[in-house]
N, C-alpha and C. Protein backbone atom coordinates (compact mmCIF):
# COMPACT_ATOMS: atom_id res chain seq x y z
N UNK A 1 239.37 36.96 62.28
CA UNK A 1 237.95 37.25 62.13
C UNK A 1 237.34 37.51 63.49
N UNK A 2 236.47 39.18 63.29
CA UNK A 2 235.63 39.04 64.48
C UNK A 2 234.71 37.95 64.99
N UNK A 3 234.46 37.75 66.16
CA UNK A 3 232.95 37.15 66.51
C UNK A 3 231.85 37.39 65.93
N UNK A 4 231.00 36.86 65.64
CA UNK A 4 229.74 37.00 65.01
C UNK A 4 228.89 37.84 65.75
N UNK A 5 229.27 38.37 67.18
CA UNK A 5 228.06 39.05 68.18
C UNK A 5 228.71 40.14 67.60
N UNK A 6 229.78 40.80 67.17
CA UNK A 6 230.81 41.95 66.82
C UNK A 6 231.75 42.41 67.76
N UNK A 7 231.94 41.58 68.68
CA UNK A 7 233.07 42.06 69.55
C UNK A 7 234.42 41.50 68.63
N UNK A 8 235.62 42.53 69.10
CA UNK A 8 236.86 42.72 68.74
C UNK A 8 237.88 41.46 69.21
N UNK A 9 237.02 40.48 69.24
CA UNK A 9 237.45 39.07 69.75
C UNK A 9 237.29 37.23 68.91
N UNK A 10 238.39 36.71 68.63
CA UNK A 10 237.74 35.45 67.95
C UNK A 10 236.62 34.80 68.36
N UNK A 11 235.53 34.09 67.85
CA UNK A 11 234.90 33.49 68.37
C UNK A 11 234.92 32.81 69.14
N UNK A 12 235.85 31.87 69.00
CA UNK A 12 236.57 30.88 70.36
C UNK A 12 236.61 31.53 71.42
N UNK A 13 237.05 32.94 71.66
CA UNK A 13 237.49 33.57 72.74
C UNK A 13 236.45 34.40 73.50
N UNK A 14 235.30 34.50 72.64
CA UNK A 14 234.48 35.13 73.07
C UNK A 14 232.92 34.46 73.40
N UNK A 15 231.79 34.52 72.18
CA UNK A 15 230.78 33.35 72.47
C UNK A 15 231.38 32.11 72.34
N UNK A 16 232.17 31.40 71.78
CA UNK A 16 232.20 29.93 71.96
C UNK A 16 232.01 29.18 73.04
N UNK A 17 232.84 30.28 74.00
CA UNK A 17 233.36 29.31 75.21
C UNK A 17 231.71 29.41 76.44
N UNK A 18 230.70 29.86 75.57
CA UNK A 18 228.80 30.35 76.33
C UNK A 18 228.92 29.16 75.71
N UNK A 19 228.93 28.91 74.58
CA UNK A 19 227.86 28.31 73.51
C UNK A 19 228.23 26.54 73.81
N UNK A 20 229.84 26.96 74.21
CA UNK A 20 230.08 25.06 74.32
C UNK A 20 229.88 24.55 75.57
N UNK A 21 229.78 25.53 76.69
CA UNK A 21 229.29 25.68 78.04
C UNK A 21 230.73 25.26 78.59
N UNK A 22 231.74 25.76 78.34
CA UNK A 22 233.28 25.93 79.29
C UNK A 22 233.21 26.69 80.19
N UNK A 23 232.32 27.92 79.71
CA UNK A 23 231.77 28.86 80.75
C UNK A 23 230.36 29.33 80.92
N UNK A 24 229.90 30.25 82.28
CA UNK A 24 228.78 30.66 81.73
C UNK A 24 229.00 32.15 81.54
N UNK A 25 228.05 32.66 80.46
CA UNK A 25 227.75 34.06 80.30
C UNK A 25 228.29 34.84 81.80
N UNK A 26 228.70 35.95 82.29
CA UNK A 26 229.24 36.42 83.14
C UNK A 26 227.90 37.61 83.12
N UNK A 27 227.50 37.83 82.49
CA UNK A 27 226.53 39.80 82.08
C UNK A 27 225.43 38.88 81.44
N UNK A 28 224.19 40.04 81.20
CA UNK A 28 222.82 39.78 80.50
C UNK A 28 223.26 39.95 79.03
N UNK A 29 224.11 41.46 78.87
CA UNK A 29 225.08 41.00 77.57
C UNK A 29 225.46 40.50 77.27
N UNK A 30 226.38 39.67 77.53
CA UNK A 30 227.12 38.70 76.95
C UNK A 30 226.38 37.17 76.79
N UNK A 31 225.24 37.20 77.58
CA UNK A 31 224.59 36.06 77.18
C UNK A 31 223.39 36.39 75.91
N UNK A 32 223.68 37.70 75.54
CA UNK A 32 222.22 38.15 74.61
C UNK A 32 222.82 37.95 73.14
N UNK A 33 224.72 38.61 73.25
CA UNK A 33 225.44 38.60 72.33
C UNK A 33 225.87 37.13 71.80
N UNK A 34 225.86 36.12 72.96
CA UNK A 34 226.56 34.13 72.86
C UNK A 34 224.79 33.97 72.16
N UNK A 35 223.82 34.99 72.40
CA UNK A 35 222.53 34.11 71.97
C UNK A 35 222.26 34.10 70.62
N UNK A 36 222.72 35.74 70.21
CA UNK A 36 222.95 35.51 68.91
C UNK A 36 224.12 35.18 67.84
N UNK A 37 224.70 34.68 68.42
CA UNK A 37 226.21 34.18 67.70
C UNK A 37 225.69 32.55 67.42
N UNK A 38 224.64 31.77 68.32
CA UNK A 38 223.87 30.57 68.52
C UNK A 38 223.52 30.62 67.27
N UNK A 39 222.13 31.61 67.42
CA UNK A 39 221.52 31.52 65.64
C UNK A 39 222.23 31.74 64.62
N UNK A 40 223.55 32.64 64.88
CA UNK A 40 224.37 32.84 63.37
C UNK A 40 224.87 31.18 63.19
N UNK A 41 225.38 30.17 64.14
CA UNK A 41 225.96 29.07 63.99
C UNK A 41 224.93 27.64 63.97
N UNK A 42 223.39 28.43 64.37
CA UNK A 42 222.77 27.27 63.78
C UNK A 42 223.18 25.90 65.66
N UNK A 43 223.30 26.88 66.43
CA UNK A 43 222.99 26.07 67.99
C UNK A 43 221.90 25.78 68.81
N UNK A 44 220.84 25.19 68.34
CA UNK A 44 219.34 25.09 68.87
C UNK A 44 219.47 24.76 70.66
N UNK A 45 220.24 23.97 70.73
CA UNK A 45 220.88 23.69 72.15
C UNK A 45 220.89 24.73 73.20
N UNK A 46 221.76 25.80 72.53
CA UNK A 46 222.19 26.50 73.51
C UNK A 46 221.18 27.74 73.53
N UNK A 47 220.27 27.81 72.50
CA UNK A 47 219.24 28.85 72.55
C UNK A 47 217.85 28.52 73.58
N UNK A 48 217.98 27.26 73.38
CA UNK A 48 217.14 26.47 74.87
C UNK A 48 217.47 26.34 76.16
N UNK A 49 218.81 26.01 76.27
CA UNK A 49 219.25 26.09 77.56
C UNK A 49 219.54 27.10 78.09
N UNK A 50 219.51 28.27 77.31
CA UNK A 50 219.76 29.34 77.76
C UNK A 50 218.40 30.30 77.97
N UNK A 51 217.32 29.44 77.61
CA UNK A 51 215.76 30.29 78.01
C UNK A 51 215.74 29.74 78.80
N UNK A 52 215.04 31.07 79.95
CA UNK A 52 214.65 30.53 81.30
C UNK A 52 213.47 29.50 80.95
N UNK A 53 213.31 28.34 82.05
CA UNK A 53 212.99 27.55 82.03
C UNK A 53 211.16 27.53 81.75
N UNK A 54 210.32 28.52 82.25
CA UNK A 54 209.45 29.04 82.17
C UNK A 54 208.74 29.31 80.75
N UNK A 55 209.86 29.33 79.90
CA UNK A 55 209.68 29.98 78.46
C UNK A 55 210.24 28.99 77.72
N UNK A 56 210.67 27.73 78.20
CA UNK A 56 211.12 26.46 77.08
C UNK A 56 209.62 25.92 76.21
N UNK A 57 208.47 25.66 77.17
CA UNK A 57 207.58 24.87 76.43
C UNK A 57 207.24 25.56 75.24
N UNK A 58 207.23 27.04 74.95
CA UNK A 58 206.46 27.80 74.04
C UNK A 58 207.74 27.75 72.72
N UNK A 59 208.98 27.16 73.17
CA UNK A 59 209.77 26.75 71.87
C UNK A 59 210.16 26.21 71.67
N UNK A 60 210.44 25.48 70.29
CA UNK A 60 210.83 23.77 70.24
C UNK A 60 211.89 23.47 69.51
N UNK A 61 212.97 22.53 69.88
CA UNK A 61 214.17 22.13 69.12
C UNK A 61 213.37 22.50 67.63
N UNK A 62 212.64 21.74 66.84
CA UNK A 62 212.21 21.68 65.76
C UNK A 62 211.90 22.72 64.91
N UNK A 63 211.18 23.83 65.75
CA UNK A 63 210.98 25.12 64.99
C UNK A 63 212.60 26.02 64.96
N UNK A 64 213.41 26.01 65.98
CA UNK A 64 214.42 26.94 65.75
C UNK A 64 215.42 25.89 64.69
N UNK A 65 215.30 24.90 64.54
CA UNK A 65 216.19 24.28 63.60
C UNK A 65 215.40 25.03 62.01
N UNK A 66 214.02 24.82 62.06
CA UNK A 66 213.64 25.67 60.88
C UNK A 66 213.97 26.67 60.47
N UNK A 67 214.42 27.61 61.68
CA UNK A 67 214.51 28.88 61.00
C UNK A 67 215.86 29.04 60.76
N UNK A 68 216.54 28.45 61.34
CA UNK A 68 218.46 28.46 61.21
C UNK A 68 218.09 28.26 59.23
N UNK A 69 217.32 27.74 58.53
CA UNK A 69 217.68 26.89 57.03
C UNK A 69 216.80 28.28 56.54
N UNK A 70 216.05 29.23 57.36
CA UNK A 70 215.38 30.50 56.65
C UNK A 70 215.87 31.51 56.74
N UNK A 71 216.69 31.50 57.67
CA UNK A 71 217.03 32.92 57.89
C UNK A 71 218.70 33.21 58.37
N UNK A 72 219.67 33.76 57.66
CA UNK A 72 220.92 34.56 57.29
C UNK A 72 220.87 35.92 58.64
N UNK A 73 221.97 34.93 59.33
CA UNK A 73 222.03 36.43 60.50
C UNK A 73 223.24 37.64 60.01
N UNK A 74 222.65 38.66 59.79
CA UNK A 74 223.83 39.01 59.16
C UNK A 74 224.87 40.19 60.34
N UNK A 75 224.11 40.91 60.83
CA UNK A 75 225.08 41.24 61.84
C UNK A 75 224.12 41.57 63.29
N UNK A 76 224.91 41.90 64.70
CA UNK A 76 224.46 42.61 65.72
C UNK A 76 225.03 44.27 66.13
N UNK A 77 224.23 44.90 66.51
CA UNK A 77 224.20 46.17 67.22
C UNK A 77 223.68 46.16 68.52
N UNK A 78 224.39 46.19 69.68
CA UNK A 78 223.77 46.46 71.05
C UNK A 78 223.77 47.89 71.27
N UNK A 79 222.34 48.60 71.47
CA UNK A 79 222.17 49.39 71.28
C UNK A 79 222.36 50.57 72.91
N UNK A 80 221.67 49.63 73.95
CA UNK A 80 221.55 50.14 75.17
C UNK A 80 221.63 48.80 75.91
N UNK A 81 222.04 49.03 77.35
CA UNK A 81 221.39 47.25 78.21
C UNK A 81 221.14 48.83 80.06
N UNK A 82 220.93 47.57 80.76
CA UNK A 82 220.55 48.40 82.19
C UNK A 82 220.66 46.93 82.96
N UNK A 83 221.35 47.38 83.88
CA UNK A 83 222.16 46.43 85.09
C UNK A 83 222.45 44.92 84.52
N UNK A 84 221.97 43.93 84.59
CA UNK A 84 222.71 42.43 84.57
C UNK A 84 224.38 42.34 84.35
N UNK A 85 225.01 42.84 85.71
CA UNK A 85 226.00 42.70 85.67
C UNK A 85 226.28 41.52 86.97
N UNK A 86 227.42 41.30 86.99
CA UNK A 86 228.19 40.12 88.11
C UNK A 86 226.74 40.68 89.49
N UNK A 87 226.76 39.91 90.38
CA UNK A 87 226.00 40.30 91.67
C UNK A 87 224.35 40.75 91.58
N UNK A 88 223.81 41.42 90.36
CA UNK A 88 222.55 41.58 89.91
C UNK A 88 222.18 40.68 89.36
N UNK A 89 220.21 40.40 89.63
CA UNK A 89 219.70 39.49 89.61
C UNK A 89 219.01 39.59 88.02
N UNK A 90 218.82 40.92 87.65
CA UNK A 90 217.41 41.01 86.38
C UNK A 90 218.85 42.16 85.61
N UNK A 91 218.46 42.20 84.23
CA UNK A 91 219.02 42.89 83.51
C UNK A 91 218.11 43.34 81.99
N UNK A 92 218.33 44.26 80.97
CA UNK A 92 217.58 44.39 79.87
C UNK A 92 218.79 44.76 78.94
N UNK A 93 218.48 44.34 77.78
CA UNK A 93 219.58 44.69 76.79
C UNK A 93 218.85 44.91 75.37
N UNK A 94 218.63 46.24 75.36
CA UNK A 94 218.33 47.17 73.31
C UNK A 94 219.30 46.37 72.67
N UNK A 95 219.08 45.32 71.56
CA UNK A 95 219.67 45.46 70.26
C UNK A 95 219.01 45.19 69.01
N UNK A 96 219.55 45.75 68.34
CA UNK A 96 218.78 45.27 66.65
C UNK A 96 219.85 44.17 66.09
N UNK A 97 219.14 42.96 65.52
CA UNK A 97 219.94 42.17 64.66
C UNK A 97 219.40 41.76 63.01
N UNK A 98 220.25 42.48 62.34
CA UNK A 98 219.99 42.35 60.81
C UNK A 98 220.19 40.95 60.52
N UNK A 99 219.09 40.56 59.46
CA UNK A 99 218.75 39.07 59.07
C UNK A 99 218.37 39.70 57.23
N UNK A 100 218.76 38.63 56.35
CA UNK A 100 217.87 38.10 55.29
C UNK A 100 217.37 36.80 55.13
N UNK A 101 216.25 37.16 55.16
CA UNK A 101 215.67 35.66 54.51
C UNK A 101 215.06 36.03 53.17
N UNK A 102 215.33 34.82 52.47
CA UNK A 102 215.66 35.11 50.59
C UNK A 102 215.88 36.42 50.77
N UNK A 103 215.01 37.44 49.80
CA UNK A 103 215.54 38.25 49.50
C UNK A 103 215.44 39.51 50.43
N UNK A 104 214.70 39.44 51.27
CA UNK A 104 214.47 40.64 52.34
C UNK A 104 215.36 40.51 53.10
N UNK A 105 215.45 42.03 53.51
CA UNK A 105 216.61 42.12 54.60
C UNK A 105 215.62 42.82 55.41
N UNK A 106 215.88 42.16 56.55
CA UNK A 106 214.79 42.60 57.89
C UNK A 106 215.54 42.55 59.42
N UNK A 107 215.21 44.08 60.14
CA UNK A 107 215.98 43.62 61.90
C UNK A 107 214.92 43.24 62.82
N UNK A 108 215.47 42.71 63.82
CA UNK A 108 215.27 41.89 65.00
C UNK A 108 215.38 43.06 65.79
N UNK A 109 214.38 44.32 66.68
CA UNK A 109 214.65 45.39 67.18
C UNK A 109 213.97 44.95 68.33
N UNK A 110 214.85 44.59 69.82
CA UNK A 110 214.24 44.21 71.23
C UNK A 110 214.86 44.72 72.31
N UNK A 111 214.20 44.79 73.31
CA UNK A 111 214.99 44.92 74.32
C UNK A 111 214.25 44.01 75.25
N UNK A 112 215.36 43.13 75.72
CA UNK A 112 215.68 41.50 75.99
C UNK A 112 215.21 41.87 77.49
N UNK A 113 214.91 40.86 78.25
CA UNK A 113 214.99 40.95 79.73
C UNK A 113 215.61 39.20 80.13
N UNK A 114 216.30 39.54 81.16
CA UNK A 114 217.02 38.54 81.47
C UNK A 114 216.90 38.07 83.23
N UNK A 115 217.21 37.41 83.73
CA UNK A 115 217.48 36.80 85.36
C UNK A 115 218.52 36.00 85.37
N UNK A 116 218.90 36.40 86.32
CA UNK A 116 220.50 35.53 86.49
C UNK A 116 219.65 34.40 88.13
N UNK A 117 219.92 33.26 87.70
CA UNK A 117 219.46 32.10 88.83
C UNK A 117 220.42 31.11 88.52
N UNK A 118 220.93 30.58 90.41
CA UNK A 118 221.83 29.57 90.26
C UNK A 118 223.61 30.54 89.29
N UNK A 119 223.66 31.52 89.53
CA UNK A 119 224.94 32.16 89.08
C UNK A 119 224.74 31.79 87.42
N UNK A 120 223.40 31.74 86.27
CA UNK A 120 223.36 31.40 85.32
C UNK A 120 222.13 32.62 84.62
N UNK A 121 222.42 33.51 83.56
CA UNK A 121 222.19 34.11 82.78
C UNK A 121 221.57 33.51 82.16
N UNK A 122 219.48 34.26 81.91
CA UNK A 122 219.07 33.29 81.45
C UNK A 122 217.98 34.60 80.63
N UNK A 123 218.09 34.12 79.19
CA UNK A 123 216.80 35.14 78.78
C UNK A 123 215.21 34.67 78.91
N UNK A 124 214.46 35.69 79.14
CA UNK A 124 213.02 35.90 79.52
C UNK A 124 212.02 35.68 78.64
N UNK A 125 212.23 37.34 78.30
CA UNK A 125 211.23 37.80 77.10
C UNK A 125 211.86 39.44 76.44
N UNK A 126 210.87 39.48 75.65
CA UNK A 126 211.45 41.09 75.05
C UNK A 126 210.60 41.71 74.40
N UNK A 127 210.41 42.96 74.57
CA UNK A 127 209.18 43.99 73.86
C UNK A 127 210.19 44.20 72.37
N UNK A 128 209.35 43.98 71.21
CA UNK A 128 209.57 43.94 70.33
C UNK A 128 209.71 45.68 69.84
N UNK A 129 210.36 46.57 69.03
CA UNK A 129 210.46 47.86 69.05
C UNK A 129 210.99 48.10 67.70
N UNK A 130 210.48 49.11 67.04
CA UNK A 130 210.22 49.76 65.45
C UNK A 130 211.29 49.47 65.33
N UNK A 131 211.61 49.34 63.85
CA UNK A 131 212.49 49.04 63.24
C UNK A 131 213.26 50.08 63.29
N UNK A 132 214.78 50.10 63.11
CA UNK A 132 215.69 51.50 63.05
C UNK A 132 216.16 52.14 61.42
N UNK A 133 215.75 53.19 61.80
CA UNK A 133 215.99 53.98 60.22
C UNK A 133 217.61 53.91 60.04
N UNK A 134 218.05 53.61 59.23
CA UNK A 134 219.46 54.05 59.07
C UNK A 134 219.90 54.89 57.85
N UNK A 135 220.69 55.74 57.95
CA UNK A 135 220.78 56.78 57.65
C UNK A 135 222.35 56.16 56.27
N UNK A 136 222.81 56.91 55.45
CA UNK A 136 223.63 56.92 54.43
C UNK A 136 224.62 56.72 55.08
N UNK A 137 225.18 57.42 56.22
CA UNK A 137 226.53 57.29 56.99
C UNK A 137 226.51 56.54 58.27
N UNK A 138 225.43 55.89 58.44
CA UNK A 138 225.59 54.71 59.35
C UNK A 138 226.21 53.56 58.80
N UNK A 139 226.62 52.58 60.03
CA UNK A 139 227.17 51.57 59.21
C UNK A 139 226.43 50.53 58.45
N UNK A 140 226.45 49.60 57.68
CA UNK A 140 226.02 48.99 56.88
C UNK A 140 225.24 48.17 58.04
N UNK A 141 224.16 47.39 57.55
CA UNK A 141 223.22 46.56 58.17
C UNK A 141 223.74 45.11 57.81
N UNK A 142 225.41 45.09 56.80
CA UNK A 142 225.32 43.47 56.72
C UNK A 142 227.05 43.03 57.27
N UNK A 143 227.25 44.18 58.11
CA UNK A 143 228.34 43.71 59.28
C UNK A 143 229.05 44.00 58.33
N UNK A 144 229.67 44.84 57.14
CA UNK A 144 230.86 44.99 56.89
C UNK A 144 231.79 45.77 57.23
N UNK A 145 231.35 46.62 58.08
CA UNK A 145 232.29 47.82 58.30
C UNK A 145 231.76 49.01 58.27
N UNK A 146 231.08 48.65 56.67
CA UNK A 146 231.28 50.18 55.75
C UNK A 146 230.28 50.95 55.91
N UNK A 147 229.94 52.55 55.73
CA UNK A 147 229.01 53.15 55.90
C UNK A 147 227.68 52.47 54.50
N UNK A 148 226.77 52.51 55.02
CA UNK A 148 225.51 52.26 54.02
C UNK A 148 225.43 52.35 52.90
N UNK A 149 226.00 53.68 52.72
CA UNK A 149 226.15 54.33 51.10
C UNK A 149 227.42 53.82 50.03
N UNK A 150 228.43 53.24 50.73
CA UNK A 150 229.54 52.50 49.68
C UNK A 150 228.69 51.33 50.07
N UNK A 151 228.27 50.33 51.07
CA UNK A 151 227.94 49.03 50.96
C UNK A 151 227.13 48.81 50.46
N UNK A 152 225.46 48.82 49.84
CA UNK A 152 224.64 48.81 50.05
C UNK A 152 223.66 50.04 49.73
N UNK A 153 223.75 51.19 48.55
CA UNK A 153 223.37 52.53 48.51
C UNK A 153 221.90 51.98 48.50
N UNK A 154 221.27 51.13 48.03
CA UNK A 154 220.14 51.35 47.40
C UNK A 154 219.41 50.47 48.44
């Protein structure tokens, strides 16, 4: 089984080793992708420790435990990112992440901003951005593979 961020990697091998802190995030990606593999696993921990510090008071263990019991992550798409690599300080990363809660299926469309301080990948904030049309021959919005139209026509 893939990772839950959608890389071609077990979870263990890929976010786990962000999420259990064996390592840190290396890229603004890879800490955007360990951030949402967090909410697919229901890690309030590591979605805090991993906001820059600046941006902890405005969220609380308590509310992200709420929404882990509302909301079904169902897959990620990284769409675009710009620099946060090894040696750079700031980075941004486009992705949409498909969710249902009950019966709606709704994406998460941002592009993230990040700072790397202390050699540690840390998210900011993010301009929130229209939802993405998807088309019949795109892939499905609930991580299976399949184009839209066998998964999901309607």
């Amino acid at each position: 089984m893939n990772c839950y961020c959608g890389e071609d990697l077990a979870f263990r091998d890929c976010c786990d080793r962000y999420i259990s802190g064996s390592q840190l995030a290396p890229t603004a990606v890879a800490l955007m992708r360990s951030r949402y593999s967090a909410f697919k696993v229901g890690n309030a921990d590591y979605l805090l420790a991993s906001l820059h510090p600046s941006k902890r008071a405005s969220e609380s263990l308590e509310s992200l435990e709420q929404s882990f019991a509302n909301t079904q992550w169902c897959s990620l798409r990284v769409l675009a990112h710009r620099n946060g690599q090894y040696g750079q300080t700031v980075g941004e990363v486009e992705f949409v992440a498909f969710y249902r809660s009950g019966e709606e299926i709704g994406q998460l469309h941002e592009r993230s901003r990040f700072v790397c301080e202390n050699n540690q990948w840390l998210y900011c904030d993010g301009d929130m951005l229209p939802a993405l049309k998807l088309g019949r021959n795109d892939e499905c919005w609930c991580g299976s593979g399949l184009k839209l139209k066998k998964c999901h026509p309607d």
